[in-house]
PDB file of N, CA and C in Angstrom:
ATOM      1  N   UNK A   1       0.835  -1.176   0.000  1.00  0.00           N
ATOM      2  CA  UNK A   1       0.000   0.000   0.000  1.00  0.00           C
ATOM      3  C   UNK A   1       0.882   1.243   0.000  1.00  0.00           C
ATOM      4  N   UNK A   2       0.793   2.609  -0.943  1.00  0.00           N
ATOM      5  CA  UNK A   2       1.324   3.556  -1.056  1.00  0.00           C
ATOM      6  C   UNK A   2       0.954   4.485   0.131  1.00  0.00           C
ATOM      7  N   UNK A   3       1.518   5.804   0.808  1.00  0.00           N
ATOM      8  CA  UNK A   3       1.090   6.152   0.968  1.00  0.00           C
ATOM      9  C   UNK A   3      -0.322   7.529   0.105  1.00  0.00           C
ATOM     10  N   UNK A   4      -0.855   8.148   0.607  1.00  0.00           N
ATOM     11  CA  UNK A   4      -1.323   9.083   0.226  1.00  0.00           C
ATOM     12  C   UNK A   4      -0.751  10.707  -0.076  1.00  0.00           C
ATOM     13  N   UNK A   5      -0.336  10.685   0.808  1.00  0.00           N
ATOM     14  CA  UNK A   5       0.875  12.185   0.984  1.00  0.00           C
ATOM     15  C   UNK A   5       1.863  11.840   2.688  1.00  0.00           C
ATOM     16  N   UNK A   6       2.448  12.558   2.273  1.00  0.00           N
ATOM     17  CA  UNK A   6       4.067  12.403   3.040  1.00  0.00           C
ATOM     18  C   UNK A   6       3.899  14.166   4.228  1.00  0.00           C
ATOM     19  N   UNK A   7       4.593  13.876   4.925  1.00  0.00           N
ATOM     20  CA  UNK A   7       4.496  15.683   5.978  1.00  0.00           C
ATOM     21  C   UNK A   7       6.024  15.209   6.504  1.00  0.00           C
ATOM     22  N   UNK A   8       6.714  16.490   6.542  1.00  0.00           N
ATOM     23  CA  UNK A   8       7.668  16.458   7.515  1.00  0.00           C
ATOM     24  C   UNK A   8       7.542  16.760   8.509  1.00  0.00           C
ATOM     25  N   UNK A   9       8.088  16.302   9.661  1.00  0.00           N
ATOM     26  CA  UNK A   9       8.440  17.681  10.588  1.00  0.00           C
ATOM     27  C   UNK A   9       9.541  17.619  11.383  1.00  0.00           C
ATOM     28  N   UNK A  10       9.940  18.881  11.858  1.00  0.00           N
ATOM     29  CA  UNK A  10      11.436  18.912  12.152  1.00  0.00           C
ATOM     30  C   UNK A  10      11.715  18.677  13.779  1.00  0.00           C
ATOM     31  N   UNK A  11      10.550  18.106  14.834  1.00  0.00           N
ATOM     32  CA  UNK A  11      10.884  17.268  15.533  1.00  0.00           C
ATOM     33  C   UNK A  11       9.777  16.151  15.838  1.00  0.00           C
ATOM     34  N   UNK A  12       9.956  14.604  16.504  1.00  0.00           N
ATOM     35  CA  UNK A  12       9.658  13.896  16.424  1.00  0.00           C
ATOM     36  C   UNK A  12       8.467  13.688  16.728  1.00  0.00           C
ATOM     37  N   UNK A  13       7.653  12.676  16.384  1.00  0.00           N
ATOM     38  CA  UNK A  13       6.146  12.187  16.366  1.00  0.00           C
ATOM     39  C   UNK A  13       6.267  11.788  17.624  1.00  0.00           C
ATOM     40  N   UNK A  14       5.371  12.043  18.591  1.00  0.00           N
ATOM     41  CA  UNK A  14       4.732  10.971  19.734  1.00  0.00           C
ATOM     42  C   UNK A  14       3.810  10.538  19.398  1.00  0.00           C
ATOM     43  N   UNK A  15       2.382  11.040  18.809  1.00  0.00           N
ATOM     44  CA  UNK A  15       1.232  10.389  18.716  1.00  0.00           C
ATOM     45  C   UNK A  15       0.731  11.295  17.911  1.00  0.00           C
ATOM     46  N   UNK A  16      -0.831  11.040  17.430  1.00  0.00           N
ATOM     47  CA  UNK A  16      -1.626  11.463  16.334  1.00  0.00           C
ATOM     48  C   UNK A  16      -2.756  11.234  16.733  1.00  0.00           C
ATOM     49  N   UNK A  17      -3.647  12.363  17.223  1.00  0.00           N
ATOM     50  CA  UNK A  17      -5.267  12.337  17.289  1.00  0.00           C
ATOM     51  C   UNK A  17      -5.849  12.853  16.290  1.00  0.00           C
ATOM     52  N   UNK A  18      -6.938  12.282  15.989  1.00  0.00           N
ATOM     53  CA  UNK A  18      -7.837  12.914  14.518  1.00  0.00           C
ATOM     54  C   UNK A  18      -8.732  13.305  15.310  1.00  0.00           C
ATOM     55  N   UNK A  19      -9.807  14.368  14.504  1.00  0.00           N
ATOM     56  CA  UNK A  19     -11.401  14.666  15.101  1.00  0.00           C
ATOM     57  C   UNK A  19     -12.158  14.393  13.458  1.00  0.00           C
ATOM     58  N   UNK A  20     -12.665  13.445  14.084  1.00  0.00           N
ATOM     59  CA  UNK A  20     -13.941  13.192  13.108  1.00  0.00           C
ATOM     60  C   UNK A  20     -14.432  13.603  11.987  1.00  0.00           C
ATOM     61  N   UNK A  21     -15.177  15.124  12.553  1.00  0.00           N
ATOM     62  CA  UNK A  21     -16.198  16.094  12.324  1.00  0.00           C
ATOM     63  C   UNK A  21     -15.632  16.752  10.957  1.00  0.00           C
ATOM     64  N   UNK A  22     -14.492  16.923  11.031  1.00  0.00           N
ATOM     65  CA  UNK A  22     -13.696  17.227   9.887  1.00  0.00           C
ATOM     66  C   UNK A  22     -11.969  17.134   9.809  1.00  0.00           C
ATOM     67  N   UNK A  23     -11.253  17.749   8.998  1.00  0.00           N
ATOM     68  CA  UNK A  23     -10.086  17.069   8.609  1.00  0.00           C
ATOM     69  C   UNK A  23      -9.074  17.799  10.015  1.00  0.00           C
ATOM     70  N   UNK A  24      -9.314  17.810  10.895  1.00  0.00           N
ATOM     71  CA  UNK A  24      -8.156  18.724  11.950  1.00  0.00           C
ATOM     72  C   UNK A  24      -7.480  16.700  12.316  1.00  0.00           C
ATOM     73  N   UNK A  25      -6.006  17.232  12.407  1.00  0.00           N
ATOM     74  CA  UNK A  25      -5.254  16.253  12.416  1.00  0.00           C
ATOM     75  C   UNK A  25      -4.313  16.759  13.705  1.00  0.00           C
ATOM     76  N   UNK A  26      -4.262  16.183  15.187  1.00  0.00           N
ATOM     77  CA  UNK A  26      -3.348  16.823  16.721  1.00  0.00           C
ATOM     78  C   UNK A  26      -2.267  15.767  15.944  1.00  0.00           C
ATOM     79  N   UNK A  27      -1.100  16.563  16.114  1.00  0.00           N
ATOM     80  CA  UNK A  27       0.041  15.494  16.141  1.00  0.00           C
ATOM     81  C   UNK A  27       0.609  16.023  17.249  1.00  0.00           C
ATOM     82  N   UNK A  28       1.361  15.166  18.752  1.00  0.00           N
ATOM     83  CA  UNK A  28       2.050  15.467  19.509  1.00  0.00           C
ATOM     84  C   UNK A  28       3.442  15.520  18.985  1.00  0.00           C
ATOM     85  N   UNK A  29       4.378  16.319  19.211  1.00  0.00           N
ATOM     86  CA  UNK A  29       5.852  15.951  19.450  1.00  0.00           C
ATOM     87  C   UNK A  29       6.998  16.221  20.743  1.00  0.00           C
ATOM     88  N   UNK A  30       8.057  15.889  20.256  1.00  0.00           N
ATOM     89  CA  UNK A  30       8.840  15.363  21.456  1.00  0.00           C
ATOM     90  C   UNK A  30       9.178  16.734  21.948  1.00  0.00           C
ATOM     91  N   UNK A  31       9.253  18.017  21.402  1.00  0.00           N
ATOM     92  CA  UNK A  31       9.211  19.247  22.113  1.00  0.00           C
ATOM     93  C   UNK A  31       8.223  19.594  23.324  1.00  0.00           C
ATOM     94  N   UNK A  32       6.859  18.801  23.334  1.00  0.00           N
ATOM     95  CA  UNK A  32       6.100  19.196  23.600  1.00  0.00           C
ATOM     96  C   UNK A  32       5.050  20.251  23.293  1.00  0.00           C
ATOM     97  N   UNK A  33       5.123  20.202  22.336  1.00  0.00           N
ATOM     98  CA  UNK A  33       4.190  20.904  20.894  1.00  0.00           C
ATOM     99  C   UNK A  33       3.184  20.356  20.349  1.00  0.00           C
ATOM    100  N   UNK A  34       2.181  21.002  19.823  1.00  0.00           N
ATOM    101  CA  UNK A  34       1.332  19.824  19.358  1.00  0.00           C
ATOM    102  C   UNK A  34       0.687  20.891  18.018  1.00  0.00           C
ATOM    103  N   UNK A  35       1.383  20.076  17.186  1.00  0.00           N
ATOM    104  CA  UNK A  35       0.711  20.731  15.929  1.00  0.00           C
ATOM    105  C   UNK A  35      -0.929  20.391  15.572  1.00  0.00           C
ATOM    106  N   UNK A  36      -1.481  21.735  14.872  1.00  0.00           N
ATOM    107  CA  UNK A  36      -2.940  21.076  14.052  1.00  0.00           C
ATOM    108  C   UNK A  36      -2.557  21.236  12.912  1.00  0.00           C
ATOM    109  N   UNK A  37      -2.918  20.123  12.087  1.00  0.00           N
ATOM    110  CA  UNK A  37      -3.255  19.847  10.636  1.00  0.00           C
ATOM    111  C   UNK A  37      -4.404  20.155   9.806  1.00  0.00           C
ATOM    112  N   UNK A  38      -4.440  20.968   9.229  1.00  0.00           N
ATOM    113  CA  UNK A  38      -5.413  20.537   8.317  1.00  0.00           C
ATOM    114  C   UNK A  38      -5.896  19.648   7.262  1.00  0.00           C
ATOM    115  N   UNK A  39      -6.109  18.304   7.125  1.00  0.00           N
ATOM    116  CA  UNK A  39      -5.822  17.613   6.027  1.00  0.00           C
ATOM    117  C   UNK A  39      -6.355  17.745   4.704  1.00  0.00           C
ATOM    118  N   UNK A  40      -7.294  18.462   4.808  1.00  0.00           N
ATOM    119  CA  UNK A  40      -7.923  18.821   3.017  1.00  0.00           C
ATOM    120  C   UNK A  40      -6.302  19.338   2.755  1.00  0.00           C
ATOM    121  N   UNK A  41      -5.770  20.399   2.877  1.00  0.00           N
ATOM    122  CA  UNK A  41      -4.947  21.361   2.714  1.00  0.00           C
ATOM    123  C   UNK A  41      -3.252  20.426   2.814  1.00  0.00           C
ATOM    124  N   UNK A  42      -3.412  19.772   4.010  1.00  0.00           N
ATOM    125  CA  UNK A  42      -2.416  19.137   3.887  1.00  0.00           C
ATOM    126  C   UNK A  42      -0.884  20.163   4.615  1.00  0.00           C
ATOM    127  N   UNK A  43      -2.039  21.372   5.515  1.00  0.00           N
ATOM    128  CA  UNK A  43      -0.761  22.131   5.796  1.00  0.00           C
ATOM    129  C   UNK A  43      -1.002  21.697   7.604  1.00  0.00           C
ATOM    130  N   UNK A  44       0.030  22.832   8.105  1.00  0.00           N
ATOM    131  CA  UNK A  44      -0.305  23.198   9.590  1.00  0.00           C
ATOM    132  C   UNK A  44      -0.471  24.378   9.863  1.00  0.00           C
ATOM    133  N   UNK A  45      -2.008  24.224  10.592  1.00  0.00           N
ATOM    134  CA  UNK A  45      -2.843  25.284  10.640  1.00  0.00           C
ATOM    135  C   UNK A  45      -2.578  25.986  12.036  1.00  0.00           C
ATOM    136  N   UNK A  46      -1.911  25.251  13.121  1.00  0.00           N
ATOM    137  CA  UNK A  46      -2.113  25.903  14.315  1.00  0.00           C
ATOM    138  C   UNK A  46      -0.575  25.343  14.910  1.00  0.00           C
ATOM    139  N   UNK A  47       0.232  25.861  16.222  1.00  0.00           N
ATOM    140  CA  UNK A  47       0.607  25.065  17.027  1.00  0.00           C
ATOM    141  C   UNK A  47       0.771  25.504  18.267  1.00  0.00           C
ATOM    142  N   UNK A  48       0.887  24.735  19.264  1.00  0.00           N
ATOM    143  CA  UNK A  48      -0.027  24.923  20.711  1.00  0.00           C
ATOM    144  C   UNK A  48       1.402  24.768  21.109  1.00  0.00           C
ATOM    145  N   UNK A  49       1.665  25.780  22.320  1.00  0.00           N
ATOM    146  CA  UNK A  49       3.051  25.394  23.303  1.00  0.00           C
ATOM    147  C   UNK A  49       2.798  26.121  24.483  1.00  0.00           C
ATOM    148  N   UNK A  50       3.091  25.521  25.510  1.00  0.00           N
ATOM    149  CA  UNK A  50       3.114  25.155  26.531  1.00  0.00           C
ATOM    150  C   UNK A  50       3.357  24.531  27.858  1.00  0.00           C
ATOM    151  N   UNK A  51       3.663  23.629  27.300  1.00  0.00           N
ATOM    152  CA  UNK A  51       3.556  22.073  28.140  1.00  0.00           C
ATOM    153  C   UNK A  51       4.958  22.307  28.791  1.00  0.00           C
ATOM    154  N   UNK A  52       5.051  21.535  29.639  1.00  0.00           N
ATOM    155  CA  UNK A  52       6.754  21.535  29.847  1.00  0.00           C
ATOM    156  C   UNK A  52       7.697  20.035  30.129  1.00  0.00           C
ATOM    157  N   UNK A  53       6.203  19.081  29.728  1.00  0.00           N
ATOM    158  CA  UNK A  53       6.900  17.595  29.905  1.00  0.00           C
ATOM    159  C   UNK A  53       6.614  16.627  28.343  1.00  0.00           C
ATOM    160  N   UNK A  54       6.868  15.148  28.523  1.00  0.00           N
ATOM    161  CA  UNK A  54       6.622  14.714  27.285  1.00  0.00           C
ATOM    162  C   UNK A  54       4.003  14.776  27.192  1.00  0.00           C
ATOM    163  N   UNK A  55       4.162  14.964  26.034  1.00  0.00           N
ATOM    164  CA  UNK A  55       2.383  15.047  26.092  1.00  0.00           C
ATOM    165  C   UNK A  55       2.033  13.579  25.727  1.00  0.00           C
ATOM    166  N   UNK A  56       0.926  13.232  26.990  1.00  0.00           N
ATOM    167  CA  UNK A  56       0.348  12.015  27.254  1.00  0.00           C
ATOM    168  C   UNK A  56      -0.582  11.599  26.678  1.00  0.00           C
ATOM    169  N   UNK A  57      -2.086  12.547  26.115  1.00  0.00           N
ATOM    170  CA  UNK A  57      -2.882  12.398  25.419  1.00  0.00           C
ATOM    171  C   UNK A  57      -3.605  14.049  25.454  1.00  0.00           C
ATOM    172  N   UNK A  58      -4.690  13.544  24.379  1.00  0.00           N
ATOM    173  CA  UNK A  58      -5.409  14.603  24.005  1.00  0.00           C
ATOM    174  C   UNK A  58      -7.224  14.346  23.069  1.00  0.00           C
ATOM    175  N   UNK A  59      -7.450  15.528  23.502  1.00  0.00           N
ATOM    176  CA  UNK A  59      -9.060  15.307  22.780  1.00  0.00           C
ATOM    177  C   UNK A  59      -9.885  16.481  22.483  1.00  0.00           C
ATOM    178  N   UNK A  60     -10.388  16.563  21.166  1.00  0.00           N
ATOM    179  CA  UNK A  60     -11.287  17.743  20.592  1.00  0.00           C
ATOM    180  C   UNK A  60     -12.643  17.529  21.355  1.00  0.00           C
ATOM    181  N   UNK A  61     -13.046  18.520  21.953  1.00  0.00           N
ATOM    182  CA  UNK A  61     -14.352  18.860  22.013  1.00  0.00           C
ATOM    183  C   UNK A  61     -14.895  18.652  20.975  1.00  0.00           C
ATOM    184  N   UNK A  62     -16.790  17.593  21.131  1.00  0.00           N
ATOM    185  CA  UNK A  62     -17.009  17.234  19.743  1.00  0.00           C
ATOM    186  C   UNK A  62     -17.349  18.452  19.103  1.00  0.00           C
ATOM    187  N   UNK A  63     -17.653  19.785  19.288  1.00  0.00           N
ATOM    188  CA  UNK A  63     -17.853  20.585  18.255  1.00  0.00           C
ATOM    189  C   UNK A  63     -16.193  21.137  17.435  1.00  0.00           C
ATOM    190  N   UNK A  64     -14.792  20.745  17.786  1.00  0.00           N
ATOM    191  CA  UNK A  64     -13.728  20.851  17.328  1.00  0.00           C
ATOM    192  C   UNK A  64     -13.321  22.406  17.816  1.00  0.00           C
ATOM    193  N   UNK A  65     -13.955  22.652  18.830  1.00  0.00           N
ATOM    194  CA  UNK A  65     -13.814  24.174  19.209  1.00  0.00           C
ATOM    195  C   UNK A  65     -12.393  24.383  19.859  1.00  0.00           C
ATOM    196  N   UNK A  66     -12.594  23.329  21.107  1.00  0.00           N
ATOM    197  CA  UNK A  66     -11.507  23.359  22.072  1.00  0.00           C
ATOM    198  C   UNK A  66     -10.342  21.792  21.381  1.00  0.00           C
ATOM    199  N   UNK A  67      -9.142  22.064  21.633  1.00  0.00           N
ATOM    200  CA  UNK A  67      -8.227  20.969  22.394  1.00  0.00           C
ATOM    201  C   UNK A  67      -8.094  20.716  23.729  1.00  0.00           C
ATOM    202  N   UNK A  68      -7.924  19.704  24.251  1.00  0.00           N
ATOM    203  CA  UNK A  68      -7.896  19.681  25.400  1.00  0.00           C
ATOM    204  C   UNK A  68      -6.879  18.485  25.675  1.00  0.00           C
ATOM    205  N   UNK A  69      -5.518  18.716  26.136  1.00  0.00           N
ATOM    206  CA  UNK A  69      -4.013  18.008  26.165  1.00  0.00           C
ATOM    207  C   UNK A  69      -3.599  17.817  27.453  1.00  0.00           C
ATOM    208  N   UNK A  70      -3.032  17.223  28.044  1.00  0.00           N
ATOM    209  CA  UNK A  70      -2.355  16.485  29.009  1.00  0.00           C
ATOM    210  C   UNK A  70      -0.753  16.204  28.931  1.00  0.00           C
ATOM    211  N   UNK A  71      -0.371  16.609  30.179  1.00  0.00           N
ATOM    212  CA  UNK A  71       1.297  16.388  29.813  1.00  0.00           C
ATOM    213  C   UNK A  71       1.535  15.387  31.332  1.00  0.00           C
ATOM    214  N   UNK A  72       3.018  15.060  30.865  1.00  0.00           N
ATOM    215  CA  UNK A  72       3.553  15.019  32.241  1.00  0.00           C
ATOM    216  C   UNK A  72       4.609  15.703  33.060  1.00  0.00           C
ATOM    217  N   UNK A  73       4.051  16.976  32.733  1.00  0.00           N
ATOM    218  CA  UNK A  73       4.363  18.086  33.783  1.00  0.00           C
ATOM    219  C   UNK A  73       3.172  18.236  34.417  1.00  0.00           C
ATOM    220  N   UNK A  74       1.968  17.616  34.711  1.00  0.00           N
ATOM    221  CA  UNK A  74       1.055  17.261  35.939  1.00  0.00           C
ATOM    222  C   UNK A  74       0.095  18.170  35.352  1.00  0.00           C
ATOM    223  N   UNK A  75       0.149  18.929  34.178  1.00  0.00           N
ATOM    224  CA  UNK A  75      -1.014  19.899  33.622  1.00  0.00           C
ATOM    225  C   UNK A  75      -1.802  19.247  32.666  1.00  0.00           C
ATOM    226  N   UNK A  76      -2.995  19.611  32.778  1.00  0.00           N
ATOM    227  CA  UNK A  76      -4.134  19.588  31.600  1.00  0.00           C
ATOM    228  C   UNK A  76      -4.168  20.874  31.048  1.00  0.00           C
ATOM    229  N   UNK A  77      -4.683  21.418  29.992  1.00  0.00           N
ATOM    230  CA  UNK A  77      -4.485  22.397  29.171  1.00  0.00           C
ATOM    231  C   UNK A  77      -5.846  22.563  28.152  1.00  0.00           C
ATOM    232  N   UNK A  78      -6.487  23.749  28.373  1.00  0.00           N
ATOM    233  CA  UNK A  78      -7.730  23.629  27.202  1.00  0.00           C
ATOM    234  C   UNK A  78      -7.120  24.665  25.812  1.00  0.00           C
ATOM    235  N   UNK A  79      -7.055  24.407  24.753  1.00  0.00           N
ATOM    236  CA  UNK A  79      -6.873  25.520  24.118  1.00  0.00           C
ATOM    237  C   UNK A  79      -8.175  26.135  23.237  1.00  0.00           C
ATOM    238  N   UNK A  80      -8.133  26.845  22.843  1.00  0.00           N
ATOM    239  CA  UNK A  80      -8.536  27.402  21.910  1.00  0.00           C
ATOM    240  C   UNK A  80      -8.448  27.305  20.433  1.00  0.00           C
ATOM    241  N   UNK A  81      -9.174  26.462  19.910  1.00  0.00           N
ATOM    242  CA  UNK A  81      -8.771  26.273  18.355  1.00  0.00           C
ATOM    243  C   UNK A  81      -8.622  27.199  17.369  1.00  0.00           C
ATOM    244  N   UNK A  82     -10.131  28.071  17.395  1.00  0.00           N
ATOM    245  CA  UNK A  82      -9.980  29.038  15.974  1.00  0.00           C
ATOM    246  C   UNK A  82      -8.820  30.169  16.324  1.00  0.00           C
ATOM    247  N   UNK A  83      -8.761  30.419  17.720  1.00  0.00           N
ATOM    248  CA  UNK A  83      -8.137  31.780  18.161  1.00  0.00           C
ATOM    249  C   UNK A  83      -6.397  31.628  18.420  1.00  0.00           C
ATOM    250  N   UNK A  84      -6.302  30.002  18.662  1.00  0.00           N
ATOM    251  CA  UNK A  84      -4.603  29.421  18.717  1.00  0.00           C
ATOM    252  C   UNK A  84      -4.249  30.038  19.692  1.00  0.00           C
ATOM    253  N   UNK A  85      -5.185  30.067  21.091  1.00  0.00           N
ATOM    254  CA  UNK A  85      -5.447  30.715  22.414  1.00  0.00           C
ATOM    255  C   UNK A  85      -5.296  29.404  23.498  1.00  0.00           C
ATOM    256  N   UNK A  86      -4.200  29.649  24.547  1.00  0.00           N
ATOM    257  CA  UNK A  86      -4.321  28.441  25.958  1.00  0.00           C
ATOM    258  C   UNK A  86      -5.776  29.501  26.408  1.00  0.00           C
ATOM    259  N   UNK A  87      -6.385  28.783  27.082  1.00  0.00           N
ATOM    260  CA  UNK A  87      -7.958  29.070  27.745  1.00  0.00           C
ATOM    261  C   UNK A  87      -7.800  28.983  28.738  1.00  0.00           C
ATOM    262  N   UNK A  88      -7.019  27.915  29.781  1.00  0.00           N
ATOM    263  CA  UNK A  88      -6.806  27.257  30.959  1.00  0.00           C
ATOM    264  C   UNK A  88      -5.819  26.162  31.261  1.00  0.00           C
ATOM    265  N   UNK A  89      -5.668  26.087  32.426  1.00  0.00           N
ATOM    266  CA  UNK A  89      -4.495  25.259  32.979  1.00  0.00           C
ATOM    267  C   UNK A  89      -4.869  24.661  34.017  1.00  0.00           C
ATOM    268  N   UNK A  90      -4.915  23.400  34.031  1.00  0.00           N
ATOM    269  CA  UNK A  90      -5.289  22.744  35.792  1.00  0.00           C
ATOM    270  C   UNK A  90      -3.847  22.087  35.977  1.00  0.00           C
ATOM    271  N   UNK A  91      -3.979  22.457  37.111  1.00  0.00           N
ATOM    272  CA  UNK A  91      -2.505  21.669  37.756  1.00  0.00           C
ATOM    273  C   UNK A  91      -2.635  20.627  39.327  1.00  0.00           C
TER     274      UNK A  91
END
């Protein structure tokens, strides 16, 4: 099987959450960054920083409004999607 299209990026993959609803693609990396994708487009539309440990998981609000990420620097994190805004921090 080929792939479909190829992405770089210039530091490493931890994980990959999709949302459903439409093409937004979370990729974690080892900076502690977490890029958004757009996949129609095939670019990166957003990226979230913050965190200050490796990121554990993550999840779109089903309307794709919010992210909402987890590290292990003991924080949860809501962001802001359209605005590429942190919202909150629980610690």
């Amino acid at each position: 099987t080929e792939p479909i299209h190829r992405m770089s990026f210039l530091e490493a993959i931890d994980w990959i959450k999709a949302y459903r609803m439409n093409s937004l693609l979370a990729v974690a990396h080892a900076d502690f960054t977490i890029s958004l994708i757009d996949m129609q487009t095939r670019r990166q539309i957003r990226s979230f920083c913050g965190h200050s440990g490796p990121l554990t998981d993550a999840c779109f609000s089903p309307d794709g409004r919010w992210l909402v990420s987890s590290s292990m620097d003991c924080t949860i994190r809501t962001w802001d999607v359209p605005s590429n805004k942190l919202v909150d921090v629980f610690r």
